[in-house]
C-alpha atoms as a PDB file:
ATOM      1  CA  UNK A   1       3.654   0.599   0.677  1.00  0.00           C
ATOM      2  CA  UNK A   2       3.431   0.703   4.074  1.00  0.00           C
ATOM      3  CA  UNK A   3       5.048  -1.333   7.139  1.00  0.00           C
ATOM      4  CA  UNK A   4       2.557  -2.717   8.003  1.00  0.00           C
ATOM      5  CA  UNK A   5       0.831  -3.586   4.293  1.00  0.00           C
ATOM      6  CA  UNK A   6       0.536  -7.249   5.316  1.00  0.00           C
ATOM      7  CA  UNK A   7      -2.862  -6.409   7.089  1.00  0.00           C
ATOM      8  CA  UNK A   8      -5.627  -5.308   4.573  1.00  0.00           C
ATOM      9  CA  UNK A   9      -7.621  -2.695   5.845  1.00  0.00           C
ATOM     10  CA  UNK A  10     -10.395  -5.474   6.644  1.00  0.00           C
ATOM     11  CA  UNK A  11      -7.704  -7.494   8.820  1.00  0.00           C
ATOM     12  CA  UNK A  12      -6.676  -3.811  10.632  1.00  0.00           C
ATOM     13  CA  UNK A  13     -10.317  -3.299  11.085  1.00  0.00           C
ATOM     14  CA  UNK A  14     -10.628  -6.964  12.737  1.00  0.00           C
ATOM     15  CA  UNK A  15      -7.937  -6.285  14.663  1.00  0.00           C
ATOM     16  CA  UNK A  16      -9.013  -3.341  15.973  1.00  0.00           C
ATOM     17  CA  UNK A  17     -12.719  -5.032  17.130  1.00  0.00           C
ATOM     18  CA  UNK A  18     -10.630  -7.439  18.622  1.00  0.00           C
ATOM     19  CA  UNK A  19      -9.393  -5.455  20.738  1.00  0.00           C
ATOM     20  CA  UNK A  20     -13.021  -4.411  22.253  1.00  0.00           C
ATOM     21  CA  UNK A  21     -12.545  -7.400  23.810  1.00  0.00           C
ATOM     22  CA  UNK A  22      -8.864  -8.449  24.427  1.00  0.00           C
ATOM     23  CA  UNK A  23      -6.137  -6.546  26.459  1.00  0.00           C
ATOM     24  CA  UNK A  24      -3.819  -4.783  23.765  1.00  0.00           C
ATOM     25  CA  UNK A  25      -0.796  -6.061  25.003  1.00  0.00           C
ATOM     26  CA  UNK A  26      -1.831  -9.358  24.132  1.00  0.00           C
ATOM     27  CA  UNK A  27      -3.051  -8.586  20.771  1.00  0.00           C
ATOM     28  CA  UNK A  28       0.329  -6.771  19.995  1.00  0.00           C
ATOM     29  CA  UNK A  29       2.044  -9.692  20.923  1.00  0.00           C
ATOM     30  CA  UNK A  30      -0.274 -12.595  19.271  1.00  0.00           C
ATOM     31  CA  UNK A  31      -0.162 -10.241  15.700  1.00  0.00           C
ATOM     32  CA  UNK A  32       3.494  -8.498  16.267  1.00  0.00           C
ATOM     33  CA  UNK A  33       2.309  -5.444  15.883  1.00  0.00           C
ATOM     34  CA  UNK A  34       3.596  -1.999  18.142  1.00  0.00           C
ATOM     35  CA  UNK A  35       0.739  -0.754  20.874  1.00  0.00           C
ATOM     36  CA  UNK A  36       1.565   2.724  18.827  1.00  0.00           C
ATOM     37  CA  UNK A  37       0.818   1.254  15.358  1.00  0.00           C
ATOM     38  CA  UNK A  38      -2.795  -0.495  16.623  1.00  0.00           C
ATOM     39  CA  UNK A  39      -3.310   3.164  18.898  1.00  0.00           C
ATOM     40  CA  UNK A  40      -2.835   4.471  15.126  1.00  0.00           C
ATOM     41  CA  UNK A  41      -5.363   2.250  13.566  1.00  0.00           C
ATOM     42  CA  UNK A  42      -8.082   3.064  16.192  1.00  0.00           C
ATOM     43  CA  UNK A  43      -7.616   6.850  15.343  1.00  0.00           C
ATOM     44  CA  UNK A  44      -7.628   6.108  11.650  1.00  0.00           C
ATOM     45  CA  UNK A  45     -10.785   3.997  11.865  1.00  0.00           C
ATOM     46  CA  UNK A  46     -12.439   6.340  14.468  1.00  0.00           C
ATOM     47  CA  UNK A  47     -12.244   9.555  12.425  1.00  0.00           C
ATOM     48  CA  UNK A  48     -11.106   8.344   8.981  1.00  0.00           C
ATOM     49  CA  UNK A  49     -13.221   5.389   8.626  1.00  0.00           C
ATOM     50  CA  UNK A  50     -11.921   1.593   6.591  1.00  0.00           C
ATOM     51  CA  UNK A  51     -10.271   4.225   3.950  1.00  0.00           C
ATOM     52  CA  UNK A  52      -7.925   5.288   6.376  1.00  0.00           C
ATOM     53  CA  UNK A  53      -6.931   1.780   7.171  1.00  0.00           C
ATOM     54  CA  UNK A  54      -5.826   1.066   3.502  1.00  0.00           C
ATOM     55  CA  UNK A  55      -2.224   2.263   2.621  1.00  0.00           C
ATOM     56  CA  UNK A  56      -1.220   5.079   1.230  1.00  0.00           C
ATOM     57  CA  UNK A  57      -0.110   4.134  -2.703  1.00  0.00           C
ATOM     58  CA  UNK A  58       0.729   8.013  -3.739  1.00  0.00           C
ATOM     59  CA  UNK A  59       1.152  11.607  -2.152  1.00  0.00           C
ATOM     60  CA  UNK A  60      -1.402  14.103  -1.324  1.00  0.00           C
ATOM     61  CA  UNK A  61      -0.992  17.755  -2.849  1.00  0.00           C
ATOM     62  CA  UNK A  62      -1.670  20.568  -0.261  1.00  0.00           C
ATOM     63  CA  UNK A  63      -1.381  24.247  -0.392  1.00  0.00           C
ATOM     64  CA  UNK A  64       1.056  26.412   1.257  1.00  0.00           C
ATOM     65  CA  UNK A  65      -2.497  28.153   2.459  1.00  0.00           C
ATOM     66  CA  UNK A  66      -3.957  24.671   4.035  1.00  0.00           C
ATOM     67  CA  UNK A  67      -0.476  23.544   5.596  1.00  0.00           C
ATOM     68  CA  UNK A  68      -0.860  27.144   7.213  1.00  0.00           C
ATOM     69  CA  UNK A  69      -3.828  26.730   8.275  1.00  0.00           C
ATOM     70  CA  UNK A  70      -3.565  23.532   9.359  1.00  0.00           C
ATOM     71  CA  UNK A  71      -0.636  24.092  11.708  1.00  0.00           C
ATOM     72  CA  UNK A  72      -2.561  27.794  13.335  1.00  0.00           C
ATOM     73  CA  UNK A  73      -5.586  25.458  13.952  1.00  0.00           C
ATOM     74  CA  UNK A  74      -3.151  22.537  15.942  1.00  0.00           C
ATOM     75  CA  UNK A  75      -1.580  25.389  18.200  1.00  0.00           C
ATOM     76  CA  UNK A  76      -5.343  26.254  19.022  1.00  0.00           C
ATOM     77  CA  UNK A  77      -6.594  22.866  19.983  1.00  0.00           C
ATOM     78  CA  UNK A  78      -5.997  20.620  22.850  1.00  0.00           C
ATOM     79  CA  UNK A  79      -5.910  17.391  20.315  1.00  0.00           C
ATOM     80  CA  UNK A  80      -2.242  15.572  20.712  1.00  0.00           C
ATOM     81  CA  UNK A  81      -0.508  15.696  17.140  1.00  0.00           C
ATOM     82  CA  UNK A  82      -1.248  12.182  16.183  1.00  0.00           C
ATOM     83  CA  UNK A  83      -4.752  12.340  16.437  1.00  0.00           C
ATOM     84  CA  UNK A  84      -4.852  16.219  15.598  1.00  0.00           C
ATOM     85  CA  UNK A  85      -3.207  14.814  12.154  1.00  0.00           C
ATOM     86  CA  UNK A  86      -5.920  12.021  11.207  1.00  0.00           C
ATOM     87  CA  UNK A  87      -8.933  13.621  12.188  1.00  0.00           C
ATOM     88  CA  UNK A  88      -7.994  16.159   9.772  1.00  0.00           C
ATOM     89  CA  UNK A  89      -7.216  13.731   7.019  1.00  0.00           C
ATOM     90  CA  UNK A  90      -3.182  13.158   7.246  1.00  0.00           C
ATOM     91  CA  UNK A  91      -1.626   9.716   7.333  1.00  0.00           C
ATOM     92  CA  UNK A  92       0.570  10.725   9.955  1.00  0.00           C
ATOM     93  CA  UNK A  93       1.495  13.230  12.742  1.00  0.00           C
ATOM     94  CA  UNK A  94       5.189  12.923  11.058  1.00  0.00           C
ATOM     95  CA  UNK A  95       3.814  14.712   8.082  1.00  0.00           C
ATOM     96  CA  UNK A  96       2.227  18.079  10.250  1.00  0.00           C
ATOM     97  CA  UNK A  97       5.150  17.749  12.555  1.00  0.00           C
ATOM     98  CA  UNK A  98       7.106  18.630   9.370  1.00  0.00           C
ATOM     99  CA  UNK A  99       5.066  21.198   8.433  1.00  0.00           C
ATOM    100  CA  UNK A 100       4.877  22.688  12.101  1.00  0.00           C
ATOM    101  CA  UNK A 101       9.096  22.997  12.022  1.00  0.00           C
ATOM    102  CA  UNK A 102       8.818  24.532   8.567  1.00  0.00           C
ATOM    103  CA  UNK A 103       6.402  26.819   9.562  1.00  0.00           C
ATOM    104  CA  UNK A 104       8.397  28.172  12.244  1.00  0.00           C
ATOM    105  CA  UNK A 105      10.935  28.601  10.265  1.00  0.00           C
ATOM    106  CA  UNK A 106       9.425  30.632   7.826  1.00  0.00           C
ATOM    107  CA  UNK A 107       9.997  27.987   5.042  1.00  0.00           C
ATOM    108  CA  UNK A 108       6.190  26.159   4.845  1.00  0.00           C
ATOM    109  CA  UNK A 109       6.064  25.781   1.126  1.00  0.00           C
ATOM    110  CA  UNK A 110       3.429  23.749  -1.304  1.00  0.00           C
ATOM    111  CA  UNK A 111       3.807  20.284  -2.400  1.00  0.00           C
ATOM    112  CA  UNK A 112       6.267  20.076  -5.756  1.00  0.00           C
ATOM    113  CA  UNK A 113       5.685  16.988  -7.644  1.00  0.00           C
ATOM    114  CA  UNK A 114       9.586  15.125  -8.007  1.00  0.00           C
ATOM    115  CA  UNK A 115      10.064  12.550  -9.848  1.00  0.00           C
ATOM    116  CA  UNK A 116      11.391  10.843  -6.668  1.00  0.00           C
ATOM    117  CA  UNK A 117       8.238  11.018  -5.594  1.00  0.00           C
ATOM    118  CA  UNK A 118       6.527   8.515  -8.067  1.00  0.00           C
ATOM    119  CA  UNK A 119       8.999   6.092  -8.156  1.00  0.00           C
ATOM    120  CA  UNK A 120      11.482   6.117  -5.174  1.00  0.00           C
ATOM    121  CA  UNK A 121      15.315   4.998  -7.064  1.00  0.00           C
ATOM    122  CA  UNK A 122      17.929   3.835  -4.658  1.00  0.00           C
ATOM    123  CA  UNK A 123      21.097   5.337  -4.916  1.00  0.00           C
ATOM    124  CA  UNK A 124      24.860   4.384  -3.527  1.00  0.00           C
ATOM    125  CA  UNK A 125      25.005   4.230   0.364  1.00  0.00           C
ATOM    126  CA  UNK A 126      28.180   4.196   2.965  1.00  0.00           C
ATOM    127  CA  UNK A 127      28.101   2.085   5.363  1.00  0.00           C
ATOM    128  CA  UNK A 128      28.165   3.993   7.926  1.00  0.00           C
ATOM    129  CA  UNK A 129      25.125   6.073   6.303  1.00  0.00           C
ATOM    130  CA  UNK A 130      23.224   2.418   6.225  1.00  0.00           C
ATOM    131  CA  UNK A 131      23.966   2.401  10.063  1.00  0.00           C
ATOM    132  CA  UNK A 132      23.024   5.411  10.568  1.00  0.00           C
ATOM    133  CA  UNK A 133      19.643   4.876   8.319  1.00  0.00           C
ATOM    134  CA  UNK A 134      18.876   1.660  10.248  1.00  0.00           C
ATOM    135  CA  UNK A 135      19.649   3.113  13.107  1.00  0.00           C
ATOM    136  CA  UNK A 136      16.490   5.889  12.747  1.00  0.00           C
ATOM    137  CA  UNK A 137      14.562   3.332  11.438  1.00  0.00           C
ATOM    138  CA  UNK A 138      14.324   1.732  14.446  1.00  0.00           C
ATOM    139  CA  UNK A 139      13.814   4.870  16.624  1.00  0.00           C
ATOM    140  CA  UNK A 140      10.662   5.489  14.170  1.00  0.00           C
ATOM    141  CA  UNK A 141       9.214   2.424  14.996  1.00  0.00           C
ATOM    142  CA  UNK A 142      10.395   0.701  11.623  1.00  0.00           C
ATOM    143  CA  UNK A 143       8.532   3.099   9.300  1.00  0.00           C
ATOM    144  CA  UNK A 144      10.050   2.575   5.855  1.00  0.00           C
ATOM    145  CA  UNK A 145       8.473   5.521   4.555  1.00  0.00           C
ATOM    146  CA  UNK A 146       9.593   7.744   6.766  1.00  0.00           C
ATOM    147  CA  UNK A 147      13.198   6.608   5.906  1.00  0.00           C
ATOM    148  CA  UNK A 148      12.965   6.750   2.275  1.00  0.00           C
ATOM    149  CA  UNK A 149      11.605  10.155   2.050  1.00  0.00           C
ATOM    150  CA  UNK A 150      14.197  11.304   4.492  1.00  0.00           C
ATOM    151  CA  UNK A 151      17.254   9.527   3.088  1.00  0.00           C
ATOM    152  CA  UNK A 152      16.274   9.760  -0.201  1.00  0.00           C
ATOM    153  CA  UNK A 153      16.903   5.709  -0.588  1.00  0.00           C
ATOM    154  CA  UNK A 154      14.378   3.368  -2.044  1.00  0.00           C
ATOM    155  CA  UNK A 155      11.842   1.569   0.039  1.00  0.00           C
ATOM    156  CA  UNK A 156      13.557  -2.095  -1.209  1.00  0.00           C
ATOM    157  CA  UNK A 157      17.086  -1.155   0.224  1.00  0.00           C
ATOM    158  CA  UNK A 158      15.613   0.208   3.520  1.00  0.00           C
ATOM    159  CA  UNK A 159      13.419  -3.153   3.595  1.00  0.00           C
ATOM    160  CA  UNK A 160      16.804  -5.123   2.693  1.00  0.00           C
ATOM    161  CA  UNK A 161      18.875  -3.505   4.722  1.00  0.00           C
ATOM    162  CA  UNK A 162      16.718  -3.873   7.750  1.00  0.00           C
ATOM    163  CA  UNK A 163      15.918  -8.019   6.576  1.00  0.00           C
ATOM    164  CA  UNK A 164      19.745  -8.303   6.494  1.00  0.00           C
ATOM    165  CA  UNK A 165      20.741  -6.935  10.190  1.00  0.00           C
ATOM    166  CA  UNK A 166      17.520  -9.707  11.481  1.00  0.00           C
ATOM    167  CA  UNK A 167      18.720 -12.469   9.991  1.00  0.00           C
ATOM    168  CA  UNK A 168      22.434 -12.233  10.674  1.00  0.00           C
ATOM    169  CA  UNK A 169      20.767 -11.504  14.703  1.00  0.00           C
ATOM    170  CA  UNK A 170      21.156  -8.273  14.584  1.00  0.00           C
ATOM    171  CA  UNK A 171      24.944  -7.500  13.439  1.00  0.00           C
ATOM    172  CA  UNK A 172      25.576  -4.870  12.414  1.00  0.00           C
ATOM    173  CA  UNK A 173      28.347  -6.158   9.543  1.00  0.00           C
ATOM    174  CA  UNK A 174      25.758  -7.437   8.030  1.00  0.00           C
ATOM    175  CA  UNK A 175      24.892  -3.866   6.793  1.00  0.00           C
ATOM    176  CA  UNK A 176      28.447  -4.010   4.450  1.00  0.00           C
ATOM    177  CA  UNK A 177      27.935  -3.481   0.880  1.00  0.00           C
ATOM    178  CA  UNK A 178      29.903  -7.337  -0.526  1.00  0.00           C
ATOM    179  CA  UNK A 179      28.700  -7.094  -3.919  1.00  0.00           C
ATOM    180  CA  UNK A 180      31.846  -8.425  -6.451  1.00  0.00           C
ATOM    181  CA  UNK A 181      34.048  -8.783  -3.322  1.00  0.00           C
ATOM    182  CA  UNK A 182      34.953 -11.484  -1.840  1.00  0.00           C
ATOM    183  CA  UNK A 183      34.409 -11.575   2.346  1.00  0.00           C
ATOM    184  CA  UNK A 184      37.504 -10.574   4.052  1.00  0.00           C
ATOM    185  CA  UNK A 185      38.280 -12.638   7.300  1.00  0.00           C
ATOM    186  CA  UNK A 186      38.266  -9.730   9.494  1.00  0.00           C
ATOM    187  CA  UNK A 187      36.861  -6.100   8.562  1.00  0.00           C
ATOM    188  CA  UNK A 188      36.347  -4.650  11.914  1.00  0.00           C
ATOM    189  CA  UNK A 189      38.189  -4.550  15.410  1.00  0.00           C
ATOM    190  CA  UNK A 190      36.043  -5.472  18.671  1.00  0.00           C
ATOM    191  CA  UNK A 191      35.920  -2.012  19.416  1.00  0.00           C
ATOM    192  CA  UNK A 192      34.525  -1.261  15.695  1.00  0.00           C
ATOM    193  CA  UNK A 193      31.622  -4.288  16.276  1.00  0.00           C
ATOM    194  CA  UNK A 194      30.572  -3.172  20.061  1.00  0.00           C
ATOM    195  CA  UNK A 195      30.766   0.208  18.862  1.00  0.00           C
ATOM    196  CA  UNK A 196      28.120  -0.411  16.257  1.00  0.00           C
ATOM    197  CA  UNK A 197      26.287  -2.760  18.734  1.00  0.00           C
ATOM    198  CA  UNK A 198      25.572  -0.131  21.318  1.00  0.00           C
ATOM    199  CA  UNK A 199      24.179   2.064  18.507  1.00  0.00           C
ATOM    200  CA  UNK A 200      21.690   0.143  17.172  1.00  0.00           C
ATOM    201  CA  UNK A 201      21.229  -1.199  21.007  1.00  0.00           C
ATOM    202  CA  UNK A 202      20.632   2.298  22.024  1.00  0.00           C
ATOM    203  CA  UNK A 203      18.088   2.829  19.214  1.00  0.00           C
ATOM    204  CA  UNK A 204      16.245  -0.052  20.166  1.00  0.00           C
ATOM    205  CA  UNK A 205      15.880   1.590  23.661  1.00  0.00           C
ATOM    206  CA  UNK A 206      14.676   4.440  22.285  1.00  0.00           C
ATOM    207  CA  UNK A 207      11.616   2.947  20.541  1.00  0.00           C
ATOM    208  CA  UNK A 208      10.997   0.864  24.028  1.00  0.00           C
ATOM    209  CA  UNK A 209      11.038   4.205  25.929  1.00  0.00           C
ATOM    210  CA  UNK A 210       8.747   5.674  23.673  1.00  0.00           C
ATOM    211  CA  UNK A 211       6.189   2.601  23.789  1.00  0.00           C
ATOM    212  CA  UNK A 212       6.436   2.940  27.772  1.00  0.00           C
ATOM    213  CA  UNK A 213       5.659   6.499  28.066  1.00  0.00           C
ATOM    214  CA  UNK A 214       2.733   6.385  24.935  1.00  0.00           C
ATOM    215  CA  UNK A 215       1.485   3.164  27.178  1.00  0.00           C
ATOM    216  CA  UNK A 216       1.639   5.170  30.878  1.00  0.00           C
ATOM    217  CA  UNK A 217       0.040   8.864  29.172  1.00  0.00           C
ATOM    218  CA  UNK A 218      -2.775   5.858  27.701  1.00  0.00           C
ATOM    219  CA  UNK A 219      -3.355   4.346  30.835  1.00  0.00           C
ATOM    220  CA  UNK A 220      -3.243   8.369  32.589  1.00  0.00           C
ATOM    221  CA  UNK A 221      -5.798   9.014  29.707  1.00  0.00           C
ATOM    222  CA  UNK A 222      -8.089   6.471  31.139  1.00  0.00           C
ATOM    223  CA  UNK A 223      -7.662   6.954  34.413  1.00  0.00           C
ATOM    224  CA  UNK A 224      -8.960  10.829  34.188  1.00  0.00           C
ATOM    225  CA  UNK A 225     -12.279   9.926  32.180  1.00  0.00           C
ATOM    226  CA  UNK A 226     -12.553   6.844  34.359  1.00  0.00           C
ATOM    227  CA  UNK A 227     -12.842   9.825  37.174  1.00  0.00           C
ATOM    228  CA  UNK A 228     -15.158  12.261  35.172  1.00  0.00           C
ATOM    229  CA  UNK A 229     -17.552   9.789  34.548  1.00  0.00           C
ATOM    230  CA  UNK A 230     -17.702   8.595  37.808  1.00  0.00           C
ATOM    231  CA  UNK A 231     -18.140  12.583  39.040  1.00  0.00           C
ATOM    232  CA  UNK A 232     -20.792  12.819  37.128  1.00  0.00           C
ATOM    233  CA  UNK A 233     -22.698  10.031  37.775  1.00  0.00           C
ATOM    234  CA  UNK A 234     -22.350  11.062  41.738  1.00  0.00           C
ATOM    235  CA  UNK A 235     -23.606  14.587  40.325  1.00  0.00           C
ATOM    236  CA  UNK A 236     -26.038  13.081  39.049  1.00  0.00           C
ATOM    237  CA  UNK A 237     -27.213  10.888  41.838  1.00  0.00           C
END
């Protein structure tokens, strides 16, 4: 299950001919959705078609051979990762961005069914390591996915976890483990609760800064084919 499984492929696809017409900004805001997830959905749609809209319900197998090949061909091209990713059939740039870093380390390796990997069990956390997992969470633009794999948590205690830090408005305490205790008055000092504050704070910045420069390398984008076409319509004149 994905983030974003609320939307059916059929609403993503609406969403995305809405946006023919309507400034993204605005439909981000009127459906609460990231300008990077709907960016995502055009590229799915575009080169994947209304399969690549539906979520992902298990893992692909690929070959050490394909991965290989797969990363040689990226270096060679003058696609950006995310779209490099999806018009070859991935979900994700996360999952060749893996493979790229594996690659050059010399450790690219085939796809090893785990058990993990058909039915995600949670496991006991820290609660620092539930900071810390919430914390990359929202630096990843709240993919859940992307969290369980690398934490090696289930999706539900990512989701709850995450639910839990909204509704208390985001505080962090509220990521404490109070199962068969009872709450103590006072767990942290000030300096414990800013410290965890600025964290989480600072991840939220992160995401932001990453929205900014995907929007200004969009609008750059744009701006350059705006100018082609325009050359060559003078060329042509």
């Amino acid at each position: 299950m994905s983030r974003n499984s609320k939307f059916s492929a059929e609403d993503k696809l609406r969403i995305i001919n809405e946006m023919k017409n309507i400034d993204v900004d605005m439909v981000a805001k009127k459906y609460e959705i990231s300008r990077f997830a709907l960016h995502t959905w055009q590229l799915k749609y575009k080169y994947q078609g209304i399969e690549g809209l539906r979520s992902a319900h298990q893992n692909q197998h690929y070959s050490k051979k394909f991965k290989a090949n797969l990363v040689q061909q990226y270096q060679a091209s003058n696609h950006s990762l995310e779209e490099f990713a999806i018009k070859n059939g991935l979900k994700s740039k996360q999952q060749l961005l893996n493979w790229i870093h594996q690659y050059n380390g010399s450790n690219l390796r085939a796809y090893t069914p785990r058990k993990r990997d058909s039915k995600m069990t949670g496991r006991k956390t820290t609660f620092e390591e539930r900071l810390t997992i919430i914390e990359e969470l929202i630096k990843h633009d709240l993919n859940y996915n992307w969290a369980v794999e690398h934490y090696n948590v289930s999706y539900q205690q990512v989701y709850g976890w995450y639910r839990k830090y909204k509704q208390s408005g985001n505080n962090p305490e509220s990521l404490r483990d109070r199962r068969g205790k009872a709450k103590p008055k006072s767990e942290w000092t000030e300096a414990d609760r800013l410290k965890a504050e600025n964290q989480l704070l600072k991840a939220k910045l992160k995401q932001q800064e990453i929205e900014i420069a995907f929007a200004k390398k969009l609008i750059e984008i744009r701006n350059r084919e705006a100018k082609k076409r325009k050359n060559t319509k003078q060329s042509k004149n």
